[in-house]
N, C-alpha and C. Protein backbone atom coordinates (compact mmCIF):
# COMPACT_ATOMS: atom_id res chain seq x y z
N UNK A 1 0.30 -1.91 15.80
CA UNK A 1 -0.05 -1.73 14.42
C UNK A 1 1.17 -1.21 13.66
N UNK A 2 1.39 -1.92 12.18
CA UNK A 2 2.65 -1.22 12.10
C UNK A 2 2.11 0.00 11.15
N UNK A 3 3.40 1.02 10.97
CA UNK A 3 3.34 1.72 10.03
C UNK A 3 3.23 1.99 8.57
N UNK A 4 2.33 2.94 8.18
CA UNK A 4 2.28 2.75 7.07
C UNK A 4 3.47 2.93 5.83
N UNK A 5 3.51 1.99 5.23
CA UNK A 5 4.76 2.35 4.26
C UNK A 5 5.03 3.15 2.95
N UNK A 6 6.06 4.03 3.29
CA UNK A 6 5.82 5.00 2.45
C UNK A 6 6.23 4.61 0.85
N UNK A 7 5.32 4.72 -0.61
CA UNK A 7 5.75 4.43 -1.80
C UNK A 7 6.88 4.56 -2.34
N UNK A 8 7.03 6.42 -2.46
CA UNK A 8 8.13 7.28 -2.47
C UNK A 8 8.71 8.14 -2.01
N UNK A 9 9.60 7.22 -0.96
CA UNK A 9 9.98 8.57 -0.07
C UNK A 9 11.00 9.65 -0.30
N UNK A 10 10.85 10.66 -0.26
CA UNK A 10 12.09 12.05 -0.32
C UNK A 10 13.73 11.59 -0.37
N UNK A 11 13.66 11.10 0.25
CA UNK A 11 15.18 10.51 0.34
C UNK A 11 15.52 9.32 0.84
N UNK A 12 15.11 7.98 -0.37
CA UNK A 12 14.85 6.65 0.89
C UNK A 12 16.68 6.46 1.57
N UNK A 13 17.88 6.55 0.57
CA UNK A 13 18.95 6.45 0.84
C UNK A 13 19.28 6.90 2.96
N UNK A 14 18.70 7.52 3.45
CA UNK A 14 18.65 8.01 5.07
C UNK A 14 18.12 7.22 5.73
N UNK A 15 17.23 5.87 5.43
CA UNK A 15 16.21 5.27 6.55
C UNK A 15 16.76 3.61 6.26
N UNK A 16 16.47 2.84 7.05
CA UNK A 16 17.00 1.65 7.25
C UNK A 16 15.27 0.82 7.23
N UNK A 17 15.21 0.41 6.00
CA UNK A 17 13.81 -0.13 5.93
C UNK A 17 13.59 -1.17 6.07
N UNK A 18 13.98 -1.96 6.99
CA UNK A 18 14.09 -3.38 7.11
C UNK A 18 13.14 -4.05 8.09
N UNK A 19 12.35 -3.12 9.10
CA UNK A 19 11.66 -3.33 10.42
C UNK A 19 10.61 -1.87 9.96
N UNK A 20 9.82 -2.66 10.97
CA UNK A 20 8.97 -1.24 11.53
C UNK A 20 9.41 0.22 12.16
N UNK A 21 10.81 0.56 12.36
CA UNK A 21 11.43 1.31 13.41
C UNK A 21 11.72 2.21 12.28
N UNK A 22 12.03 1.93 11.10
CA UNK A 22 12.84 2.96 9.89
C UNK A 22 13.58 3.98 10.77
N UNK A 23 14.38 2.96 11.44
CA UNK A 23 15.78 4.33 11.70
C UNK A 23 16.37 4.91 10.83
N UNK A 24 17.16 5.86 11.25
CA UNK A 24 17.95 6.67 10.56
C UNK A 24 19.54 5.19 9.77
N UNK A 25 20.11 5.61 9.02
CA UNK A 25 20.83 4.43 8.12
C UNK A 25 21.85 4.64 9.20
N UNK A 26 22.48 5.61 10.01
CA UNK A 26 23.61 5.58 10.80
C UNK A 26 23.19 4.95 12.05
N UNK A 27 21.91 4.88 12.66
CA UNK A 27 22.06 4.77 14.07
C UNK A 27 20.68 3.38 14.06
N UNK A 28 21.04 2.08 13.64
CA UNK A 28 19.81 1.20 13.98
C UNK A 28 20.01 0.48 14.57
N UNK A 29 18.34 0.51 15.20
CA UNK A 29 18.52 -0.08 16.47
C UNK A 29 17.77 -1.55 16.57
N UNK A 30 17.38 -2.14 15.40
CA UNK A 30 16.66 -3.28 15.07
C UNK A 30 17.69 -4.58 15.46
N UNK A 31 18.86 -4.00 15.17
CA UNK A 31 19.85 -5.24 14.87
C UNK A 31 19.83 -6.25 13.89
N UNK A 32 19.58 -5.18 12.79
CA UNK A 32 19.81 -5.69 11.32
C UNK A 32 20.64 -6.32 10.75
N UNK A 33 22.09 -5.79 11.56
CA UNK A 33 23.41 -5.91 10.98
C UNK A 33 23.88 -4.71 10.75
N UNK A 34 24.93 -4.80 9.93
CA UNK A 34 25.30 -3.40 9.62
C UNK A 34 25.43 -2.69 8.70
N UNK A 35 24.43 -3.64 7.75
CA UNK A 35 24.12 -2.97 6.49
C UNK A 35 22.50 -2.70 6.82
N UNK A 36 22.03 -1.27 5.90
CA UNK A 36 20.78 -0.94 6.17
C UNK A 36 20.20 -1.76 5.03
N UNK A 37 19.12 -1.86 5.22
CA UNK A 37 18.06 -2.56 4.34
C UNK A 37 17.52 -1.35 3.49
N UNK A 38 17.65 -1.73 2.00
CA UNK A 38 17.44 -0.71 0.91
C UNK A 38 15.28 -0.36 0.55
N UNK A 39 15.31 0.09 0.47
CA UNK A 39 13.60 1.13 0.06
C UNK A 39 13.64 0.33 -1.64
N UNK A 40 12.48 -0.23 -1.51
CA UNK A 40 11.91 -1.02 -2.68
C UNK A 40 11.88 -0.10 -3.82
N UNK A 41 11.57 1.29 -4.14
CA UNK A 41 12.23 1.80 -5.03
C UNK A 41 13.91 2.00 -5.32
N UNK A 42 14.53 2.11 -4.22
CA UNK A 42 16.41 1.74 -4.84
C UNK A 42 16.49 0.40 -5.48
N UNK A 43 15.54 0.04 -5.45
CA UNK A 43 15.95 -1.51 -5.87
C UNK A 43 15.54 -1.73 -7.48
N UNK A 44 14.27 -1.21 -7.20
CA UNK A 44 13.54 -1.81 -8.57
C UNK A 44 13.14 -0.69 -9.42
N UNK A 45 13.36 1.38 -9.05
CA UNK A 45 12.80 1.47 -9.53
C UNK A 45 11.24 2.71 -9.24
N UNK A 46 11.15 3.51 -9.37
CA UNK A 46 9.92 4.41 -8.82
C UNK A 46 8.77 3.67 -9.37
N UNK A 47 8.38 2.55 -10.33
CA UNK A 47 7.49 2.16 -10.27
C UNK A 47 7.60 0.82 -9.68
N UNK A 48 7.93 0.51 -8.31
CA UNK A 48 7.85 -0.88 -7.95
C UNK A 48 6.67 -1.21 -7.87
N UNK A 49 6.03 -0.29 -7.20
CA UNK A 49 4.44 -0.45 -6.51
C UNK A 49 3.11 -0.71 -7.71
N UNK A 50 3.57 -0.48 -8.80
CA UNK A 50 2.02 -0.48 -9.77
C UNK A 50 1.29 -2.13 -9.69
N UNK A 51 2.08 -2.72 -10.02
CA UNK A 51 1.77 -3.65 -9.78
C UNK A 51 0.89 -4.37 -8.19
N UNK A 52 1.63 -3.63 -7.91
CA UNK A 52 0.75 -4.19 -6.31
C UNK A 52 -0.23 -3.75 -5.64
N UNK A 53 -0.62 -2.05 -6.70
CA UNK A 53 -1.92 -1.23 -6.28
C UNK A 53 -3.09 -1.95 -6.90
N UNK A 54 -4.31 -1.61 -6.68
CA UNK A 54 -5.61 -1.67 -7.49
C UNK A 54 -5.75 -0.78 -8.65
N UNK A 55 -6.18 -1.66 -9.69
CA UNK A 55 -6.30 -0.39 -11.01
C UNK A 55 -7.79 -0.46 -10.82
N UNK A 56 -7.40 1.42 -10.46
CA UNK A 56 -8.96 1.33 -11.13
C UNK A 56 -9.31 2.49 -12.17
N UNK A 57 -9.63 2.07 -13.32
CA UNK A 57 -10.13 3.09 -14.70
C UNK A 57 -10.88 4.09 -13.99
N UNK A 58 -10.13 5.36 -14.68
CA UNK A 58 -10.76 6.52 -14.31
C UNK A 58 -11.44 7.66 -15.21
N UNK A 59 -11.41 6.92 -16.41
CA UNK A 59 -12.67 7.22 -17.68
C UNK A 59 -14.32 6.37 -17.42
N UNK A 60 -13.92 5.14 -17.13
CA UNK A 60 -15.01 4.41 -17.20
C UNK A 60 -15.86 4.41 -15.83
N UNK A 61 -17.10 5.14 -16.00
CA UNK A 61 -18.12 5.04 -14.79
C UNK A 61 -18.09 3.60 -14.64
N UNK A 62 -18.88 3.27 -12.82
CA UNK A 62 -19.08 1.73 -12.58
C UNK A 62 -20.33 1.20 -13.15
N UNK A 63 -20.72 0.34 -13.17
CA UNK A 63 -21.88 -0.50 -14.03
C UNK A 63 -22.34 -0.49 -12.74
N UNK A 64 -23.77 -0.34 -13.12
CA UNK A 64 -24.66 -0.49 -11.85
C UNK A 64 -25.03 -2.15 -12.13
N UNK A 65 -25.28 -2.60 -11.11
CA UNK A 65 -25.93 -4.05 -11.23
C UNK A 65 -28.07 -3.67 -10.52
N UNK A 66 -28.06 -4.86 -11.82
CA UNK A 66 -29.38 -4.73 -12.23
C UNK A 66 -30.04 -5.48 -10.55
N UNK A 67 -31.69 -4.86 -10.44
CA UNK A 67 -32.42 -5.54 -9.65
C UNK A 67 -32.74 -6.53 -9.59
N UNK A 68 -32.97 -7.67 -8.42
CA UNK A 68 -33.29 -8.67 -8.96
C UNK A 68 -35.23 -8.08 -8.94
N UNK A 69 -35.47 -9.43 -10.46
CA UNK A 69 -36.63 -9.51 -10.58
C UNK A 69 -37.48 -9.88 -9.39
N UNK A 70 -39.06 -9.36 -9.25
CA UNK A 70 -40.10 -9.87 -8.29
C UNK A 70 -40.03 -11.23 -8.75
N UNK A 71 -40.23 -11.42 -7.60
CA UNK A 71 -40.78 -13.27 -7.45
C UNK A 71 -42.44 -13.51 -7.48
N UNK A 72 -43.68 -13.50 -8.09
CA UNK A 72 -44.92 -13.91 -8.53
C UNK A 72 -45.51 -15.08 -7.69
């Protein structure tokens, strides 16, 4: 199972996010190459993720759905 991925992490610049392993940026062991793979916020941004969450309104209660009618 892989790991869960973190939104915003503390310091993505330290982890090599390219695999499931998120080594450390000095020592990977994926065989990435030898450049680390950058954290989707260095890239785009602390809001990369909105887009890719569920909105859900947090003023508006849910609508109940109605019963169905008896059948006669």
């Amino acid at each position: 199972m892989a790991k869960k991925f973190p939104l915003l992490p503390a310091q993505p610049q330290r982890v090599c996010w390219g695999c499931d392993l998120y080594c450390p940026s000095e020592s990977m062991r994926c065989g990435n190459g030898s450049v680390r793979t950058p954290h989707p916020s260095e890239l785009f941004g602390e809001d990369w993720a909105l887009g890719l969450l569920p909105e859900t309104p947090a003023s508006e209660p849910p609508v109940p759905t109605p019963a169905p009618a008896p059948v006669d």
